[in-house]
Protein backbone atom coordinates (compact mmCIF):
# COMPACT_ATOMS: atom_id res chain seq x y z
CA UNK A 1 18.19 15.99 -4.28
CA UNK A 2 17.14 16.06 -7.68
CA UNK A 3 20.92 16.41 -9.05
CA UNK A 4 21.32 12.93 -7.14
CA UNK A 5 18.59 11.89 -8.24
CA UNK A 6 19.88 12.47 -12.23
CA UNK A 7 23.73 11.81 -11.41
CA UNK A 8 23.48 8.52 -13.37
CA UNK A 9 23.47 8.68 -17.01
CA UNK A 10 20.83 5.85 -17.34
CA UNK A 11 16.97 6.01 -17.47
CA UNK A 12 16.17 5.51 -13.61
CA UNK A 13 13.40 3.73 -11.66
CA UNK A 14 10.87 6.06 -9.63
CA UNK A 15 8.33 3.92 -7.38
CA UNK A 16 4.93 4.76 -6.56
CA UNK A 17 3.38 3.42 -3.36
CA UNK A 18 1.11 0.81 -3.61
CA UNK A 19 -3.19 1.35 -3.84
CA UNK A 20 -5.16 0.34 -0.92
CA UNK A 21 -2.81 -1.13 1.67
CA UNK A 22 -2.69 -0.38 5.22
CA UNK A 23 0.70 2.04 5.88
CA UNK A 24 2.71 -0.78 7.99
CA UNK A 25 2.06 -3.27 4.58
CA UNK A 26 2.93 -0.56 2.07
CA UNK A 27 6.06 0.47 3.87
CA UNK A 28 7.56 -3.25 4.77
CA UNK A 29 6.81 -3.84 0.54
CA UNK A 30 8.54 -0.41 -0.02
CA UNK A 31 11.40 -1.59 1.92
CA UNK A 32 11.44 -4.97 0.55
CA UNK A 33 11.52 -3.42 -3.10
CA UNK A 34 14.33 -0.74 -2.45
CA UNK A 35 16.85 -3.50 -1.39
CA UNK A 36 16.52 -4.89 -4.80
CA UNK A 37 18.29 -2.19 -6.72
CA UNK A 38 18.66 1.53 -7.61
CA UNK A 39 15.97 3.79 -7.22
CA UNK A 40 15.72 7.45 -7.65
CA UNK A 41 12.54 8.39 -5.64
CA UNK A 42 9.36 6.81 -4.17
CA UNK A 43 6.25 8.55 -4.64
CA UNK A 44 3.47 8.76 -1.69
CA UNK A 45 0.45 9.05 -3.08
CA UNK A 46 -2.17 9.24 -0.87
CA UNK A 47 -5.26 7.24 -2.43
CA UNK A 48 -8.14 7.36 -0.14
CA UNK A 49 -5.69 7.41 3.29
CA UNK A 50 -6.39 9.74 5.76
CA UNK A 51 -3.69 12.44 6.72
CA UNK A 52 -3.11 10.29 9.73
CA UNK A 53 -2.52 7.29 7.80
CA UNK A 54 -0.88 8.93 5.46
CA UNK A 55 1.63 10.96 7.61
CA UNK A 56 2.58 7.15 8.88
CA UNK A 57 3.05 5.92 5.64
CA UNK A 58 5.36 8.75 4.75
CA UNK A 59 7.43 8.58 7.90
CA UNK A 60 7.37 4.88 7.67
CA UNK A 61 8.95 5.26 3.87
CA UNK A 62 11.70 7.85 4.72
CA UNK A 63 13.13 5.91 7.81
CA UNK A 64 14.17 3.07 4.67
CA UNK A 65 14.49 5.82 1.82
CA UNK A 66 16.61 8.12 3.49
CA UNK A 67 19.07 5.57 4.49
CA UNK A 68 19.18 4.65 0.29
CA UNK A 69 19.48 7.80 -0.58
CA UNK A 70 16.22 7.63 -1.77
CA UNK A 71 14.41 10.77 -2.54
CA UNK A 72 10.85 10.58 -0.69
CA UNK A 73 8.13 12.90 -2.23
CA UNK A 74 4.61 13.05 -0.94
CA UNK A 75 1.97 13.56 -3.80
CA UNK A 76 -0.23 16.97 -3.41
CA UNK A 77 0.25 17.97 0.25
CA UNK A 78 2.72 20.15 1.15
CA UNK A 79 1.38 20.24 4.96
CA UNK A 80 2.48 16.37 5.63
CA UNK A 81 5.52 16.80 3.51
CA UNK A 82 6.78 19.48 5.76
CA UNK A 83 5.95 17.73 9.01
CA UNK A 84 7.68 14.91 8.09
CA UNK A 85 10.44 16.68 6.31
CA UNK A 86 10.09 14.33 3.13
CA UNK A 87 12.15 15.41 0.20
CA UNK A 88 9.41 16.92 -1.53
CA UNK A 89 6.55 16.52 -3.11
CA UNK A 90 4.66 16.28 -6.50
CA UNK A 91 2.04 17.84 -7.45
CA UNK A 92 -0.50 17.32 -10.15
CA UNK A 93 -3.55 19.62 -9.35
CA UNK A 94 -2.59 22.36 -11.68
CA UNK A 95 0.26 25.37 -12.20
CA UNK A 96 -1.58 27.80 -9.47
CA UNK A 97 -0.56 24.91 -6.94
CA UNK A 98 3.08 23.81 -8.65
CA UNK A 99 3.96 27.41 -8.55
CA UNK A 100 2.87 27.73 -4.85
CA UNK A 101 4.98 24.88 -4.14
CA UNK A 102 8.14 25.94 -5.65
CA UNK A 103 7.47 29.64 -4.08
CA UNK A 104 7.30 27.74 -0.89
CA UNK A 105 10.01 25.42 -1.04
CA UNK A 106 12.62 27.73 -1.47
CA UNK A 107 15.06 25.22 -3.14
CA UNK A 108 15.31 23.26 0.38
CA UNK A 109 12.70 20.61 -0.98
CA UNK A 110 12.12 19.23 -4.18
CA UNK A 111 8.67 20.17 -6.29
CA UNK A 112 7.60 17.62 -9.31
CA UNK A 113 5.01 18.44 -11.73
CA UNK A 114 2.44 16.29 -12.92
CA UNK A 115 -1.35 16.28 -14.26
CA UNK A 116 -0.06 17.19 -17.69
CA UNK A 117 -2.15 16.57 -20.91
CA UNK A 118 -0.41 18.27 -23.71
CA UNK A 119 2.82 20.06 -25.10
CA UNK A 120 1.02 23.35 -23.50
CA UNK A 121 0.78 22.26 -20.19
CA UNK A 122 4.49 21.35 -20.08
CA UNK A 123 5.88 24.52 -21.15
CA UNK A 124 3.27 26.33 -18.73
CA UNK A 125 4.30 24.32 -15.56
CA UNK A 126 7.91 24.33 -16.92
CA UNK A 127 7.74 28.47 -16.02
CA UNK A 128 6.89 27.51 -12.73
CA UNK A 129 10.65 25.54 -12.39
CA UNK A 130 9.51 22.31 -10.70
CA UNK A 131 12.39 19.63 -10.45
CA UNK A 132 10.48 17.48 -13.32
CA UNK A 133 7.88 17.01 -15.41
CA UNK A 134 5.71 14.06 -15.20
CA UNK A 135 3.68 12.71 -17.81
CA UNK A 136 0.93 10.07 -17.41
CA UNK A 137 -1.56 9.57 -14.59
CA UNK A 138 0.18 8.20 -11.20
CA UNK A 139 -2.70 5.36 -11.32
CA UNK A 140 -1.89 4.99 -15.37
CA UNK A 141 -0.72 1.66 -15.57
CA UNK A 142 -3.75 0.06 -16.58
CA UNK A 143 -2.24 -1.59 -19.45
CA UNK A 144 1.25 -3.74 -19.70
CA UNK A 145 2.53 -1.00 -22.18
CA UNK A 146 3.20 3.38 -21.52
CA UNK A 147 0.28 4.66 -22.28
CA UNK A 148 1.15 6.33 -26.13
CA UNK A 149 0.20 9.77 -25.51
CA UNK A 150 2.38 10.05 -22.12
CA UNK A 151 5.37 8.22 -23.56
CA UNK A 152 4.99 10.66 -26.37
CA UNK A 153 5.23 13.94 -24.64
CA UNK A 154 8.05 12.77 -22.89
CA UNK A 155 9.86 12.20 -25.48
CA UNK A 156 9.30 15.47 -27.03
CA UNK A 157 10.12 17.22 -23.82
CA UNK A 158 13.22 14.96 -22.94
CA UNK A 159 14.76 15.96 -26.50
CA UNK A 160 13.61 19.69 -26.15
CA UNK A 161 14.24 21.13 -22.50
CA UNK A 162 16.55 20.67 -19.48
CA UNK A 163 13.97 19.78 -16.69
CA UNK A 164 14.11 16.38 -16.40
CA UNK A 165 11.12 14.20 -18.04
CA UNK A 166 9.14 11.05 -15.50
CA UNK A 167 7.04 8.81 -17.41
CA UNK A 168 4.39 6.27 -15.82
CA UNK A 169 5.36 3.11 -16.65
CA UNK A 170 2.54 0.41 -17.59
CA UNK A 171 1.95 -2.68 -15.81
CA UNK A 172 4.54 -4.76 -16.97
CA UNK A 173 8.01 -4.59 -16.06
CA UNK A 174 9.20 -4.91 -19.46
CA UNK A 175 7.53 -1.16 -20.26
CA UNK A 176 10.83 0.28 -19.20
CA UNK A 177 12.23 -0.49 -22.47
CA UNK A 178 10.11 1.91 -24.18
CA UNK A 179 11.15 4.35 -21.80
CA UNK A 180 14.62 4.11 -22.36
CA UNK A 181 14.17 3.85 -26.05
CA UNK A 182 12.73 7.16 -26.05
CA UNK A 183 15.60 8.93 -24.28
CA UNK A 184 13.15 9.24 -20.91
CA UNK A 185 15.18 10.36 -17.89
CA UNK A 186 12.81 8.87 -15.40
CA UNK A 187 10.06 6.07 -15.86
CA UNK A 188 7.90 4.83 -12.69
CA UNK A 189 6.55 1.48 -11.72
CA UNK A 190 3.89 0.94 -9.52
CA UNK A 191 1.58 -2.64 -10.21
CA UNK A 192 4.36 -3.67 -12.25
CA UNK A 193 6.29 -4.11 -8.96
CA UNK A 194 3.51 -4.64 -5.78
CA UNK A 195 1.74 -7.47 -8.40
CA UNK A 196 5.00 -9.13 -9.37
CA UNK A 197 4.43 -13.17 -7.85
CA UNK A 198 8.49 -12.87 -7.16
CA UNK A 199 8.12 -9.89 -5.06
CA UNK A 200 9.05 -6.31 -5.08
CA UNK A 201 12.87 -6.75 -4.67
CA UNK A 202 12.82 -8.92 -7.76
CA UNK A 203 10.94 -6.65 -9.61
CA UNK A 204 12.95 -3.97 -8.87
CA UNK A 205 16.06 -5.99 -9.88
CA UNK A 206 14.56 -6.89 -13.52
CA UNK A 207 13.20 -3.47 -14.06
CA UNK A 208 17.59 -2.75 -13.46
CA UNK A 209 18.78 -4.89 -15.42
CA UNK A 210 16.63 -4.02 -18.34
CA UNK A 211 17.40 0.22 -17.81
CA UNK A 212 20.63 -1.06 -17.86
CA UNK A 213 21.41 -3.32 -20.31
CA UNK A 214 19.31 -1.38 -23.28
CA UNK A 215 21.47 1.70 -24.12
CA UNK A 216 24.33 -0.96 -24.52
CA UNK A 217 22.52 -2.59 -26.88
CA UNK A 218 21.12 0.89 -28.59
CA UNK A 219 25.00 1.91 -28.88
């Protein structure tokens, strides 16, 4: 899934579900926002939700994903991934539990990295071969901008390495320019699209246009 995921030679959108809504909500606004434009991957994180809640959520997501060819990964539980055979998940709570992941996996579901802090921690969770690397906190976008140190590493380890580099995006859709500016392969959106006043579909269309009109205007 991940090769799909990378097929395009453009920075691509990743979406992260949105904090404290009830599963129905979050998966009629995921819905809403994939049928405004390309999107690699939505990312389930779980927040407070209970596994219940969350296991609806998820199965809610891939019955819209799926059909988008939409990679659906579910963040740090490999138990609900599996039961609702979800694409994969992501994982941020260290390399003990990113290499489990990958050992369990088997290549038949995808395994993202995350929860990294430093040029270390890549390389060290880069041993474990997850599907990507992602660099920033999945609840990061406290600001409008990429939070420096995130956008940073990614940078480094999208020039250096192979496995594919996600960055969190900040909370403004114009963020993604950074990302693309610093040769990112992935950058994610999460209150940058659920906040937008035009809705998610239009978000997602802006935060398109912009990943795609910048490396004409870089060449």
């Amino acid at each position: 899934m991940l090769t799909a995921m990378a097929e395009k030679e453009r920075c691509r959108l990743c979406l992260i579900t949105p904090v404290a809504r009830a599963a129905e909500e979050s998966a009629r606004l995921v819905a809403a926002a994939l049928a405004g434009g390309d999107v690699a991957a939505v990312l389930v994180a779980p927040d407070s939700a209970s596994p219940e809640t969350l296991q609806q959520l998820v199965e809610g997501i891939i019955a819209t994903a799926g059909s988008r060819e939409v990679a659906t990964l579910v963040v740090n539980d490999t138990r609900i991934a599996g039961r609702t055979h979800a694409d994969g998940v992501h994982i941020d709570t260290g390399l003990a539990d990113v290499a489990a992941a990958v050992a369990s996996a088997r290549g038949r579901r995808m395994v993202g990295a995350g929860g990294i802090v430093s040029r270390h921690d890549a390389m060290q969770l880069a041993e474990a071969e997850p599907d990507y690397l992602f660099f920033g906190l999945l609840d990061g976008d406290r600001g409008p901008d990429i939070f420096a140190r995130a956008l940073d590493l990614a940078a480094w380890w999208a020039e250096v390495a192979v496995i594919p580099a996600v960055v969190m995006g900040g909370r403004s859709i114009a963020s993604v320019d950074a990302a693309v500016g610093a040769g990112v392969d992935f950058v994610a959106l999460r209150q940058a699209i659920w906040d937008d006043p035009r809705g998610p579909a239009a978000a997602v269309a802006e935060a398109n246009e912009r990943l795609a009109r910048i490396p004409e205007a870089a060449r």
